[in-house]
Protein backbone atom coordinates (compact mmCIF):
# COMPACT_ATOMS: atom_id res chain seq x y z
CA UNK A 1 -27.40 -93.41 0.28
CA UNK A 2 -27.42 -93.00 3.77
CA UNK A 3 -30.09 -91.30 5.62
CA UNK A 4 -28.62 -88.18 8.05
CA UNK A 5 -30.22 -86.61 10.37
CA UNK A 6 -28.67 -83.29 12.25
CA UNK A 7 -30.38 -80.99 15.55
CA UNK A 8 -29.22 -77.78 16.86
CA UNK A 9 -31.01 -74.58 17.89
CA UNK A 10 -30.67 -72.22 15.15
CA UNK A 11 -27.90 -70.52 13.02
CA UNK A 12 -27.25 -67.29 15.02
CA UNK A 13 -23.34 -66.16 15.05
CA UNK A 14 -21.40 -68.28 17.13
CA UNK A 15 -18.67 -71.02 17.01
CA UNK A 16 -20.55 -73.76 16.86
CA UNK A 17 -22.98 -72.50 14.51
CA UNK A 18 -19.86 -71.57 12.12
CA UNK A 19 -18.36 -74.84 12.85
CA UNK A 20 -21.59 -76.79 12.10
CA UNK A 21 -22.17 -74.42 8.49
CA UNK A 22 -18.25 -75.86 7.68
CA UNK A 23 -19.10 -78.90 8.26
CA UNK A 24 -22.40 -79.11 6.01
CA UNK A 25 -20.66 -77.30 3.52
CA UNK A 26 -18.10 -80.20 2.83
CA UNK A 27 -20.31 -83.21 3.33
CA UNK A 28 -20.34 -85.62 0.62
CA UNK A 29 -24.25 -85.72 -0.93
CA UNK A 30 -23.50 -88.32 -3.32
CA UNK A 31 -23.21 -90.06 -0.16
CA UNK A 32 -25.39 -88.45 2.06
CA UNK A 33 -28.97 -87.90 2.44
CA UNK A 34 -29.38 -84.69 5.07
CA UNK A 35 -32.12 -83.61 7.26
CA UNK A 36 -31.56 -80.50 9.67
CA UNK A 37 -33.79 -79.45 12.21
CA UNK A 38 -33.29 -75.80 13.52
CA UNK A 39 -35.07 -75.80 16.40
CA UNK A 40 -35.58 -71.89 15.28
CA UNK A 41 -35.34 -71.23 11.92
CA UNK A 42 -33.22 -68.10 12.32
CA UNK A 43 -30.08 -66.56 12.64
CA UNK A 44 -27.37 -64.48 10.20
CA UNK A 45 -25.98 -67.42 9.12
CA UNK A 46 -28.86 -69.04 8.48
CA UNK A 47 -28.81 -67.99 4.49
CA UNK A 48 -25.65 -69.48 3.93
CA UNK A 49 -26.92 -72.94 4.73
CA UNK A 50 -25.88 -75.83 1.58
CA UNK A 51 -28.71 -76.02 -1.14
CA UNK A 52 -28.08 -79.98 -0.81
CA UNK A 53 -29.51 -79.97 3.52
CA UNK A 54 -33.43 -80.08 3.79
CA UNK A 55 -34.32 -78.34 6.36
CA UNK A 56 -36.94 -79.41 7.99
CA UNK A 57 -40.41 -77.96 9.18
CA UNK A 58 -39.91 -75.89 12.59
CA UNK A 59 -41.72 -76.74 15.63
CA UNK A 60 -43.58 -73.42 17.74
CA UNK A 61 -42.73 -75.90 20.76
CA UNK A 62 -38.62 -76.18 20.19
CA UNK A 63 -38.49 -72.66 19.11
CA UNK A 64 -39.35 -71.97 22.64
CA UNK A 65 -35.81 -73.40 24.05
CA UNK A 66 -34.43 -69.48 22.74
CA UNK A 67 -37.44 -67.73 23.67
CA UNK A 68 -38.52 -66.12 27.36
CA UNK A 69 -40.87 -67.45 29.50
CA UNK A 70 -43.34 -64.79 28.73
CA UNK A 71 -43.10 -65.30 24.98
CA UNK A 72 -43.63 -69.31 25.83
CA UNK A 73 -46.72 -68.39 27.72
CA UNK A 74 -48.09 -65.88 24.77
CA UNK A 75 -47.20 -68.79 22.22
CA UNK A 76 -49.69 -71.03 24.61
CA UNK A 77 -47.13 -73.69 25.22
CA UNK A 78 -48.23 -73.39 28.86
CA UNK A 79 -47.02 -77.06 29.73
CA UNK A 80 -43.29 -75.80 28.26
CA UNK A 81 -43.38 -72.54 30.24
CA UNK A 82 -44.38 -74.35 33.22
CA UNK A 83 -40.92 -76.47 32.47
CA UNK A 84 -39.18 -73.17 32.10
CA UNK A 85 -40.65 -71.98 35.60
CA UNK A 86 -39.71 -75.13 37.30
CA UNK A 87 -35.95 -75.26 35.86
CA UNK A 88 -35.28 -71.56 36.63
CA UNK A 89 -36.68 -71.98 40.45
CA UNK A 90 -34.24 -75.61 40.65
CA UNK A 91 -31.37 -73.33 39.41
CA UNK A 92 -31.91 -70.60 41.72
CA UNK A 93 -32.22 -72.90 44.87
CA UNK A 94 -29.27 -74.86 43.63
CA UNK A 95 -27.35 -71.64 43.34
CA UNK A 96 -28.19 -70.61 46.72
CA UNK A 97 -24.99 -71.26 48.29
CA UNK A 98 -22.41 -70.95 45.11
CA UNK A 99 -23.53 -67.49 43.71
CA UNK A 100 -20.17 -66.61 42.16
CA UNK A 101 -20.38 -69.74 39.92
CA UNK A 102 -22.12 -70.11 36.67
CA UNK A 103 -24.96 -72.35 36.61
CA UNK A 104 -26.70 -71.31 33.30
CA UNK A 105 -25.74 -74.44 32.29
CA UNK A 106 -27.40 -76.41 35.13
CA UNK A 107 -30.93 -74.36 34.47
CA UNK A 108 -30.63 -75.71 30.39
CA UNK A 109 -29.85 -78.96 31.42
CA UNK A 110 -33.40 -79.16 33.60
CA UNK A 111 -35.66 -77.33 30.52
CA UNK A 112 -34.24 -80.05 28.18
CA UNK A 113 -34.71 -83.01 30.75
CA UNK A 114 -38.52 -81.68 31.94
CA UNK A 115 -38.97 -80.79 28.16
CA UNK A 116 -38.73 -84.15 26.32
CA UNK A 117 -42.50 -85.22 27.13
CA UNK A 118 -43.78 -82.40 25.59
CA UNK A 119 -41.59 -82.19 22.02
CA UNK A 120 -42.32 -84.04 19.11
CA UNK A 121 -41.09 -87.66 17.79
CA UNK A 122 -39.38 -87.43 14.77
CA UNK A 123 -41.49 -90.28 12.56
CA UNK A 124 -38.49 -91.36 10.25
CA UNK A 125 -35.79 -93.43 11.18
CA UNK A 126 -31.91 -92.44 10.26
CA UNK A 127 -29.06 -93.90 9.31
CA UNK A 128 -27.51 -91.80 11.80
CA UNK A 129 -28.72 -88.88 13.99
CA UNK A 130 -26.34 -86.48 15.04
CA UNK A 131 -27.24 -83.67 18.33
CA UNK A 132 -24.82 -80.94 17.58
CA UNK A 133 -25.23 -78.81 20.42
CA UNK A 134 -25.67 -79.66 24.51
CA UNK A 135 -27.99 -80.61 26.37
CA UNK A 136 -28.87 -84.00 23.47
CA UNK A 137 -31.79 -84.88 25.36
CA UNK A 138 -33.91 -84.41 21.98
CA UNK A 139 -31.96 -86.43 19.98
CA UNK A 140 -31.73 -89.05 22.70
CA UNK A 141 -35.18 -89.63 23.54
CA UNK A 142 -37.32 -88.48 20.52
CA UNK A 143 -34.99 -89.48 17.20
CA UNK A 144 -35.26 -93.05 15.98
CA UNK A 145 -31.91 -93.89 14.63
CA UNK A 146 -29.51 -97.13 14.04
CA UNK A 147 -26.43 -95.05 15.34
CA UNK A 148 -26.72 -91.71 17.29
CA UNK A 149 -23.57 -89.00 17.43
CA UNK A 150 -23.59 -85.98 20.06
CA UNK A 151 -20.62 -83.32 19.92
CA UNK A 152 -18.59 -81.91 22.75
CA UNK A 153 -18.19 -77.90 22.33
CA UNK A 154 -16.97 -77.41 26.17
CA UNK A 155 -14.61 -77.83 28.69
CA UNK A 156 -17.35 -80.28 30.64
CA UNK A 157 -14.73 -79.92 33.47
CA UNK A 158 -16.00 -76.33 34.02
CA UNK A 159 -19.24 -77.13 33.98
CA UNK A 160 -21.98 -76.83 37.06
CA UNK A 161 -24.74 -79.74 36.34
CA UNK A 162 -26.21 -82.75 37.02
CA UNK A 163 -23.93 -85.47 36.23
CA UNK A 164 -26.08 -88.34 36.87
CA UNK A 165 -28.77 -87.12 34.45
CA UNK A 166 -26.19 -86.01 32.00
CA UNK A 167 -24.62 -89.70 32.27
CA UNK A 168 -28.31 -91.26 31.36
CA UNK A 169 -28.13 -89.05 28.15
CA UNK A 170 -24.45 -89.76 27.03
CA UNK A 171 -25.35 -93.60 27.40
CA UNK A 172 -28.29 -93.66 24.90
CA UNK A 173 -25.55 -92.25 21.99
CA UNK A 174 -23.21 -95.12 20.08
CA UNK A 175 -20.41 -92.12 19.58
CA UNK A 176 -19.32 -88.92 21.69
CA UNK A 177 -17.72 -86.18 19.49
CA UNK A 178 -15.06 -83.74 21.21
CA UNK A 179 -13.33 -81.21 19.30
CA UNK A 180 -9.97 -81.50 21.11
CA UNK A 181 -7.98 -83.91 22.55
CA UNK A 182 -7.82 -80.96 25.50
CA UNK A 183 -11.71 -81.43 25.31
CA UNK A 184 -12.04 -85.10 25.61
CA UNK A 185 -9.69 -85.80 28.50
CA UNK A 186 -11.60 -82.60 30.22
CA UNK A 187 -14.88 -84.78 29.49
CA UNK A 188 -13.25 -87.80 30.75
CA UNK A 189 -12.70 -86.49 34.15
CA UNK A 190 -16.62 -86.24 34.72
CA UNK A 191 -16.93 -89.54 32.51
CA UNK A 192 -14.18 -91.94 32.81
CA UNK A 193 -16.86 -94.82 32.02
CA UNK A 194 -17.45 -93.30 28.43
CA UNK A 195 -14.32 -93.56 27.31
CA UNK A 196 -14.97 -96.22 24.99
CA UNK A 197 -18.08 -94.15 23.04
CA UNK A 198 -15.75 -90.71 22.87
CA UNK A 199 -13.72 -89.85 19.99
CA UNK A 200 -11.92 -86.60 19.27
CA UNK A 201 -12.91 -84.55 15.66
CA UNK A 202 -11.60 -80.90 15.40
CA UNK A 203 -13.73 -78.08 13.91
CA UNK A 204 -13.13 -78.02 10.21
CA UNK A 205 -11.46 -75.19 8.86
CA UNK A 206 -11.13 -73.98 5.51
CA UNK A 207 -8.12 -71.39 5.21
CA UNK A 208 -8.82 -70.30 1.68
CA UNK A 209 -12.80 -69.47 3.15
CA UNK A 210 -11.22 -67.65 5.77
CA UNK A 211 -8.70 -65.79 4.00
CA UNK A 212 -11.26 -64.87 1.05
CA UNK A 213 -13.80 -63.17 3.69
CA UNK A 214 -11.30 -61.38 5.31
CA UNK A 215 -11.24 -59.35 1.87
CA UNK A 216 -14.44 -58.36 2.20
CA UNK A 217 -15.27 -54.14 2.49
CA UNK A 218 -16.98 -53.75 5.63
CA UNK A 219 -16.67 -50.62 7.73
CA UNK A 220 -14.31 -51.41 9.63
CA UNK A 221 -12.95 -48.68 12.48
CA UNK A 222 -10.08 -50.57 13.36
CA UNK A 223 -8.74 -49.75 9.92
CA UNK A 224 -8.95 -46.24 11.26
CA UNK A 225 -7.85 -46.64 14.42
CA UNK A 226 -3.64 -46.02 14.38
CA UNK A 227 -3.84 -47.44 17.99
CA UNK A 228 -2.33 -50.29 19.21
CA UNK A 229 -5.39 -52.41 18.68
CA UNK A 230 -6.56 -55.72 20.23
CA UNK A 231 -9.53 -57.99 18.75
CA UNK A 232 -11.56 -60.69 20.68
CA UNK A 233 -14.64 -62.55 18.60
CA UNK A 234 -16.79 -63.85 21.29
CA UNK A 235 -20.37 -64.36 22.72
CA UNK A 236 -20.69 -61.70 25.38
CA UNK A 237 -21.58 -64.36 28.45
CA UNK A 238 -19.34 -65.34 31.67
CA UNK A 239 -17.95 -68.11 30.02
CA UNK A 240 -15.79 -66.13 27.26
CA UNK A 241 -14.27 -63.70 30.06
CA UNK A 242 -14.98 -60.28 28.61
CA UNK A 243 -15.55 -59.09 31.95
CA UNK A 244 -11.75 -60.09 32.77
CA UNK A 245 -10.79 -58.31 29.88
CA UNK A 246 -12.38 -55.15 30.83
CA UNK A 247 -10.45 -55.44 34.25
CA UNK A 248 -7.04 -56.07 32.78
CA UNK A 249 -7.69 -52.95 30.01
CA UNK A 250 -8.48 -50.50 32.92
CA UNK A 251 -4.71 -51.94 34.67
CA UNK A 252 -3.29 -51.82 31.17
CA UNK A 253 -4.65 -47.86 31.34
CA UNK A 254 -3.47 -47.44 35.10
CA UNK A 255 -0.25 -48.43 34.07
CA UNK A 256 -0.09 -45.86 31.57
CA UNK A 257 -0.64 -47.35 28.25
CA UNK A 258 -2.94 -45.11 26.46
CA UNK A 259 -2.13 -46.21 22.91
CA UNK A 260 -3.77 -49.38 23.25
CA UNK A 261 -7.59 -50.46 22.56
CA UNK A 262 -9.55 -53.47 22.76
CA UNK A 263 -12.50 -54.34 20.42
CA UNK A 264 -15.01 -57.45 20.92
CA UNK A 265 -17.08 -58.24 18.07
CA UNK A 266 -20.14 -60.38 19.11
CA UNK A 267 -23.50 -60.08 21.61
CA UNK A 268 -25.07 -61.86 24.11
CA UNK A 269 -26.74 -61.61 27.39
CA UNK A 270 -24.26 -60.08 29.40
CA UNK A 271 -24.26 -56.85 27.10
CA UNK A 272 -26.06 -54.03 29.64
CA UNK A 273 -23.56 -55.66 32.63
CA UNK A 274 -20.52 -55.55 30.30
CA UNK A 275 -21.56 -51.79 29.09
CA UNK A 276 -21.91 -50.87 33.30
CA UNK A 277 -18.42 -52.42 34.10
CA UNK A 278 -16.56 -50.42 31.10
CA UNK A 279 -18.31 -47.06 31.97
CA UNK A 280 -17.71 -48.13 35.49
CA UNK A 281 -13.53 -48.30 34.87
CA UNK A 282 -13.56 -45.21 32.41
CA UNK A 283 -12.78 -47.22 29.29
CA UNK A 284 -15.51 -46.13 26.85
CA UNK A 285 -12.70 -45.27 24.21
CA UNK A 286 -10.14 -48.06 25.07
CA UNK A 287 -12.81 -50.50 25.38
CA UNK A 288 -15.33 -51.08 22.45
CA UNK A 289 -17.98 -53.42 21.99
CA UNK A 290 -18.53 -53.66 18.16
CA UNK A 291 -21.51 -56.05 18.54
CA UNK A 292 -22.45 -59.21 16.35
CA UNK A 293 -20.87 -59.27 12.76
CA UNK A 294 -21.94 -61.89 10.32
CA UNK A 295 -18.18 -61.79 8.55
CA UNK A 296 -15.62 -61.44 11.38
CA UNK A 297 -12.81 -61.83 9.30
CA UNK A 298 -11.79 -57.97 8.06
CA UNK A 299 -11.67 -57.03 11.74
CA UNK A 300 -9.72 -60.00 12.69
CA UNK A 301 -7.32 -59.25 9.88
CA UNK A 302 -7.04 -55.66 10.85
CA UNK A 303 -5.76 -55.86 14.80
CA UNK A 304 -2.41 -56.26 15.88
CA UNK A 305 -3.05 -58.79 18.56
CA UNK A 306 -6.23 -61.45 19.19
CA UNK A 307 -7.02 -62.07 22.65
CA UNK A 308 -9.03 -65.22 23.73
CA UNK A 309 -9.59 -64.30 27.63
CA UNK A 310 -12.22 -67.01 28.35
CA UNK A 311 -13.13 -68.93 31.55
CA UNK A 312 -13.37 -72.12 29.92
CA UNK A 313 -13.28 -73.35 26.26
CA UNK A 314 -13.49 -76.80 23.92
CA UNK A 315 -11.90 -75.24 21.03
CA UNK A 316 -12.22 -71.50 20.53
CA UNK A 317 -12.55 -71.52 16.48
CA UNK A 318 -11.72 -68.48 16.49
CA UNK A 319 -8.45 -68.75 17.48
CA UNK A 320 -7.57 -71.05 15.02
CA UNK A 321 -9.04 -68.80 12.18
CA UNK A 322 -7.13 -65.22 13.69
CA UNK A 323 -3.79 -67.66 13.52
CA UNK A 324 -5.24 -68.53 9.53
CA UNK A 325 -4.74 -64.68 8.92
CA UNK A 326 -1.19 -64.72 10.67
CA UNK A 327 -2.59 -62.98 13.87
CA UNK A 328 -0.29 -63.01 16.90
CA UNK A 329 -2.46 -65.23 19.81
CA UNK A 330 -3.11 -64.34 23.55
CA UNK A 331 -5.05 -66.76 25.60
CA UNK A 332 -6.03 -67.07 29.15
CA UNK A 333 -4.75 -69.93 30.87
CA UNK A 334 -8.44 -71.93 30.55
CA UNK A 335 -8.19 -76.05 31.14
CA UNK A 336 -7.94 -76.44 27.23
CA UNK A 337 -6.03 -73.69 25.95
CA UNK A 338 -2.35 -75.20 25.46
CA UNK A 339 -4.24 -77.74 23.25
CA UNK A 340 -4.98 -74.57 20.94
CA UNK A 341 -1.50 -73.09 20.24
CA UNK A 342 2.44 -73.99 20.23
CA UNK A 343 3.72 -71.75 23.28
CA UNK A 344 6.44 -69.32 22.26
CA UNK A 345 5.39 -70.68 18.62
CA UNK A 346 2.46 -69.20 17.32
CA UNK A 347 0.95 -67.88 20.64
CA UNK A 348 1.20 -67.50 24.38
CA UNK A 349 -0.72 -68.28 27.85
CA UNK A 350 -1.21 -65.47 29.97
CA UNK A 351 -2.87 -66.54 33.59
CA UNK A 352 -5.30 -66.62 35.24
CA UNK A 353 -6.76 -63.19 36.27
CA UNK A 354 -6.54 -59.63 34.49
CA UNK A 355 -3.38 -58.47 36.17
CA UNK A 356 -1.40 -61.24 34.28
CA UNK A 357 -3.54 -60.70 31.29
CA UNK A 358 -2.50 -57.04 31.83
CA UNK A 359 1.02 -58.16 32.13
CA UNK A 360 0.86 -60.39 28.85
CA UNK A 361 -0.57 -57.71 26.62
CA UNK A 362 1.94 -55.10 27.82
CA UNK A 363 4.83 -57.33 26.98
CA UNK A 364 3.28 -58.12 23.56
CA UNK A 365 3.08 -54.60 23.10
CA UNK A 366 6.41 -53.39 23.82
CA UNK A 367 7.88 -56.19 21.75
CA UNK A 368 6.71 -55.80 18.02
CA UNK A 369 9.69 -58.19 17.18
CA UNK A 370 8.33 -61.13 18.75
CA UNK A 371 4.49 -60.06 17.80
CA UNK A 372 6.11 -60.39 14.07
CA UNK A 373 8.13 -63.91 14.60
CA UNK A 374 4.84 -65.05 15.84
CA UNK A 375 3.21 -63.95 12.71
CA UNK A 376 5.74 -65.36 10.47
CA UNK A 377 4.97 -68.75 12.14
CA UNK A 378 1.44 -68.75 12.04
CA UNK A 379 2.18 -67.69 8.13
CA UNK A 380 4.35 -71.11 7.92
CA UNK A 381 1.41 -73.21 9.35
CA UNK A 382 -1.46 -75.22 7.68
CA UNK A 383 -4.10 -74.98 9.15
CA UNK A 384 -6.26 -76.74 7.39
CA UNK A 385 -8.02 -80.07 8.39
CA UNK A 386 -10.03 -81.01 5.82
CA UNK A 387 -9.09 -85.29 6.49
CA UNK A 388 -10.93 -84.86 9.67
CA UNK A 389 -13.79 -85.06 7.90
CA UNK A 390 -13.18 -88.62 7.04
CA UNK A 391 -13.27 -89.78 10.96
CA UNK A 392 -17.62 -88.79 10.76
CA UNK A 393 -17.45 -91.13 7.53
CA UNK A 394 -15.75 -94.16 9.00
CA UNK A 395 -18.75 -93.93 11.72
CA UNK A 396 -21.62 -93.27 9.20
CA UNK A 397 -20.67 -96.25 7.29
């Protein structure tokens, strides 16, 4: 039996985290032998974890890659606050001169490079260790393994960080994940010299899952809501574009169009700013943030249009699960996106900023024939990918 060993953060809602929970759910552990680490042992999805993964003990010191710098400090992990300090004050001196970009990613690419000395060494060795979630630093420097795996979840294209350090890091794994062909030749732009280590596995899906949840009672005030109603699942942060979606609503509005509304179910750190903007462009009732919900699904199933408006994206899952329940798609024209729908098929690119996004939902809107041929094809699709499970088998033997 082969000995497996799996890091990410925690199990708070997100993609990844739901993409990670399909995948432990159909592992084979006849075959398999699974250790996770959490570096937090939280989150709402945390309870739905497989009885067949041992989790493993959590460290104070990892829990503190989630936590502020004060709470590091009153958890006395002075040496990783310090790290915290010093990749914050890198960030904001790197940012100096680019303030309209995003460089969150830069500032947790420093706390897990200055981190490593201070985190413990895993005493076991694996079959295979597998980082799930960027920056792999952990994985890389402090998991003894014969073959080490790290996923792609991003459009690495996008991203503002340090490329050389990033490049020491990808080198130390045998195999690269991505979850889209769109996501690996994005990756390959940074990285032409890793071609040979990257490989492309898509997010498992499980239709019937899906489609079962979406059952589920909840209350749910889209079901009472006989607008014209418009559903987006994503964290609230730069990268998923809620802000452009707020814009394009208040044009939609401007234009007229007071029938239609726009929901976002998730939460995240750009909550208070996203709350401002909406106030700020009189939307509070055609704009409404629903916050985190562990089961998605009955909302999903309930609008008459899903939006993706993000910046950048590897794979949004969720696009691929509001298709599952025969939901007409939107996205924004991010580096990936035609790798996530059939144009014209099941779906449709809007552009780049919110008056074309504007433009895209208005059309959709005043054309309930094509919103229903779009449907039918999405209906007509399987979407399930269950045999791409069998590509992280051929590279665990």
């Amino acid at each position: 039996m082969s000995r497996i060993f799996i890091a990410t953060y925690d199990m708070e809602i997100g993609g990844v985290e739901r993409s990670l929970l399909q995948l432990l759910k159909q592992l084979n552990y006849e075959k398999y032998e699974v250790d996770l680490l959490l570096y937090r042992h939280q989150g709402d999805f945390f309870h739905l974890l497989p009885k067949q993964v041992h989790l493993l003990q959590e460290f104070s010191s990892m829990a503190t890659f989630r936590q502020s710098i004060i709470e590091t400090i009153q958890k006395k992990h002075m040496l990783l606050a310090s790290v915290r300090l010093l990749a914050k004050w890198q960030t904001q001196w790197k940012s100096l001169h680019a303030r309209d970009e995003e460089w969150g990613y830069y500032q947790m690419q420093q706390i897990g490079k200055y981190s490593s000395p201070f985190l413990p060494t895993m005493d076991k060795t694996y079959d295979v260790a597998i980082s799930y979630l960027w920056p792999h630093h952990f994985v890389a420097y402090k998991v003894k393994a014969k073959k080490k795996i790290a996923w792609i979840h991003t459009d690495f294209s996008s991203l503002h960080i340090d490329t050389n350090e990033d490049e020491k890091v990808w080198r130390l794994f045998d195999h690269i994940i991505a979850v889209s062909d769109a996501c690996r030749e994005a990756f390959l732009t940074v990285y032409p010299q890793l071609a040979d280590k990257v490989m492309v596995m898509e997010n498992l899906i499980s239709p019937t899952f899906i489609q079962e949840l979406s059952e589920e009672i909840v209350e749910n005030p889209i079901l009472l809501d006989h607008r014209f109603t418009i559903v987006t699942v994503a964290r609230l942060s730069k990268a998923k574009g809620i802000d452009i979606a707020i814009q394009a609503m208040k044009i939609v509005k401007e234009k007229g169009y007071h029938n239609i509304v726009w929901y976002v179910i998730g939460f995240g750190g750009d909550e208070k700013e996203l709350t401002q903007l909406i106030q700020a462009c009189n939307l509070e009732s055609q704009f409404i943030l629903l916050g985190k919900k562990v089961n998605p699904y009955p909302f999903m199933k309930a609008c008459d249009l899903y939006v993706q408006p993000s910046r950048y994206e590897g794979k949004a899952v969720t696009v691929s699960e509001a298709q599952i329940l025969a939901k007409p798609v939107l996205l924004m024209n991010y580096p990936t996106a035609k790798s996530q729908i059939r144009v014209g098929v099941d779906g449709y690119i809007a552009g780049n900023n919110p008056e074309e996004l504007a433009s895209s939902i208005i059309q959709l809107y005043e054309h309930p024939e094509e919103r229903e041929r779009l449907s039918k094809n999405c209906q007509r699709t399987n979407f399930s990918n269950e045999a791409e499970l069998e590509k992280l088998h051929a590279i665990c033997e």
